[in-house]
Protein backbone atom coordinates (compact mmCIF):
# COMPACT_ATOMS: atom_id res chain seq x y z
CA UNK A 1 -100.78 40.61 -25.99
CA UNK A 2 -101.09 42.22 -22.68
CA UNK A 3 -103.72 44.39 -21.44
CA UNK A 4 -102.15 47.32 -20.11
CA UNK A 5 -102.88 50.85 -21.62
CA UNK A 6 -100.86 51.36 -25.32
CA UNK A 7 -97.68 53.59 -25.43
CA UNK A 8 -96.88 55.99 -25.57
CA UNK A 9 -96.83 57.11 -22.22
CA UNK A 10 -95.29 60.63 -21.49
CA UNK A 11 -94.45 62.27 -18.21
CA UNK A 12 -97.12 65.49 -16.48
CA UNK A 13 -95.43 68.20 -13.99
CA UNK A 14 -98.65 70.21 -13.63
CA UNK A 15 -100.60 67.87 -10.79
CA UNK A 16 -100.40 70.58 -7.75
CA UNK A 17 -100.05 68.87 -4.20
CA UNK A 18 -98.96 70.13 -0.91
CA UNK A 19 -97.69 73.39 -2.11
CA UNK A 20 -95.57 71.68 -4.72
CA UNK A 21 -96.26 69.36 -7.92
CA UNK A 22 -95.95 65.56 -8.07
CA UNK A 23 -94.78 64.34 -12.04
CA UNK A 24 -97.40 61.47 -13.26
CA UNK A 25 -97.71 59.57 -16.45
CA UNK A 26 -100.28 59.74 -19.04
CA UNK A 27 -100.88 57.67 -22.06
CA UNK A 28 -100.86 59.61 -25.47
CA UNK A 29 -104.61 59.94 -24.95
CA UNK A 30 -104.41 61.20 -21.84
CA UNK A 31 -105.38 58.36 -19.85
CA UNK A 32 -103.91 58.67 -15.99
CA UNK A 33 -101.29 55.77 -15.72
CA UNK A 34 -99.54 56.28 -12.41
CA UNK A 35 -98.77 58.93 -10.13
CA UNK A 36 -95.57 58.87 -8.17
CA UNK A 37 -94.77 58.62 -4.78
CA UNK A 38 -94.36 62.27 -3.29
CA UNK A 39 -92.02 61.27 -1.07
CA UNK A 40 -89.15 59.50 -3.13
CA UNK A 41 -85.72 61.57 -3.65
CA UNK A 42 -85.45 59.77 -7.41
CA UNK A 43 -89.37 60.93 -8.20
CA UNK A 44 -88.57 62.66 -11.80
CA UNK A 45 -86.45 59.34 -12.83
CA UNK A 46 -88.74 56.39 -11.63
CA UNK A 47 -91.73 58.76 -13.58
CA UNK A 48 -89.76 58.50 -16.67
CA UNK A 49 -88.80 54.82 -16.40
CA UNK A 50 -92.57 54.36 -15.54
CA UNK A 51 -93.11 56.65 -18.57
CA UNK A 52 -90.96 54.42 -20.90
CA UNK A 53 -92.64 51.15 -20.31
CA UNK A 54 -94.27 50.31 -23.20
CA UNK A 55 -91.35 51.23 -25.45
CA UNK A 56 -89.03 48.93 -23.82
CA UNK A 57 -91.44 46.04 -23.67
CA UNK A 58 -91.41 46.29 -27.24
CA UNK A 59 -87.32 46.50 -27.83
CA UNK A 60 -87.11 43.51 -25.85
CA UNK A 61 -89.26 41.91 -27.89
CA UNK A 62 -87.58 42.60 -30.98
CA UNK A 63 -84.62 41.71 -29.77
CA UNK A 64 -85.55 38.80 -28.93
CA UNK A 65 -87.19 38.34 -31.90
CA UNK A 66 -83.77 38.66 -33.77
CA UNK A 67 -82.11 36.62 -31.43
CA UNK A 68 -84.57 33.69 -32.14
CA UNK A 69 -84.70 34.42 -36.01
CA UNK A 70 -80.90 34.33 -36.34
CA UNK A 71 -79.31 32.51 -33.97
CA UNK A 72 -82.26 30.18 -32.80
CA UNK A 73 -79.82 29.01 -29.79
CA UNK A 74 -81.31 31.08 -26.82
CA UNK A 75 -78.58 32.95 -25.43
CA UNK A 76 -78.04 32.44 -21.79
CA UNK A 77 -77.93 36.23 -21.80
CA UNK A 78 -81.20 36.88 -22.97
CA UNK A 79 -82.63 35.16 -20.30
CA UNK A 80 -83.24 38.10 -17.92
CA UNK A 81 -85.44 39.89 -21.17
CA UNK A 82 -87.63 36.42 -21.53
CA UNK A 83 -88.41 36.92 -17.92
CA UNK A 84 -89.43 40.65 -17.99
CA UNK A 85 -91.55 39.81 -20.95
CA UNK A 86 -93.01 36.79 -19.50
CA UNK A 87 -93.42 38.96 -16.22
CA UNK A 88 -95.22 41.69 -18.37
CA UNK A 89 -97.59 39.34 -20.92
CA UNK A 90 -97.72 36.13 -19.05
CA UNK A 91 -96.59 34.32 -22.30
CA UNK A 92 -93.14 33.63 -23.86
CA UNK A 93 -91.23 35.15 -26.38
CA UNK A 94 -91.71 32.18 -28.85
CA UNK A 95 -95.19 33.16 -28.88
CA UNK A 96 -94.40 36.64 -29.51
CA UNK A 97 -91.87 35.41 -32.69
CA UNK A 98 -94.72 33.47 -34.20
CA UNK A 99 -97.33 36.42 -34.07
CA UNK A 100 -95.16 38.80 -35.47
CA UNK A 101 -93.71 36.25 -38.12
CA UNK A 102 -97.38 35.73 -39.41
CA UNK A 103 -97.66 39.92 -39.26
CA UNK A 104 -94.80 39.39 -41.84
CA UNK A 105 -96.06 36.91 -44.11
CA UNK A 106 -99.43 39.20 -44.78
């Protein structure tokens, strides 16, 4: 499991800088996540990829989990996943399948 801050995160317009306002992500219980840089043309879009995090950490992990459950042959396509997951939790997905298989078998 990694240690960052549980989803789900959500994106804030209201922070006031520089005679304008600069979006930043909160958790659900409003703990400050990030703030984005001010001076980005893309700021709204990386806040809401920033924002989405934690929900596609976990769809890539059920994926995954699928892939391993029913084809057990570990597509050459799911490769780039493994490594954003691995990036993420420092662990692989096969570690990932046998936690949430035993979450299954309780």
């Amino acid at each position: 499991m990694s240690n960052h801050t549980p989803g789900p995160w959500h994106v804030e317009n209201d922070l006031q800088y520089d005679g304008g306002t600069i979006p930043y992500i909160v958790s659900e219980t409003d703990v400050w996540i990030a703030k984005t840089n001010t001076f980005s043309t893309n700021v709204e879009a990386n806040a809401r990829l920033i924002a989405a995090a934690p929900e596609l950490l976990e769809a890539l992990k059920k994926l995954l989990a699928l892939e391993m459950r029913y084809t057990n042959v570990g597509l050459k396509e799911f490769d780039a996943a493994r490594a954003a997951i691995k990036k993420v939790e420092r662990k692989t997905i096969r570690d990932y399948v046998k936690h949430a298989a035993l979450r299954e078998s309780i």
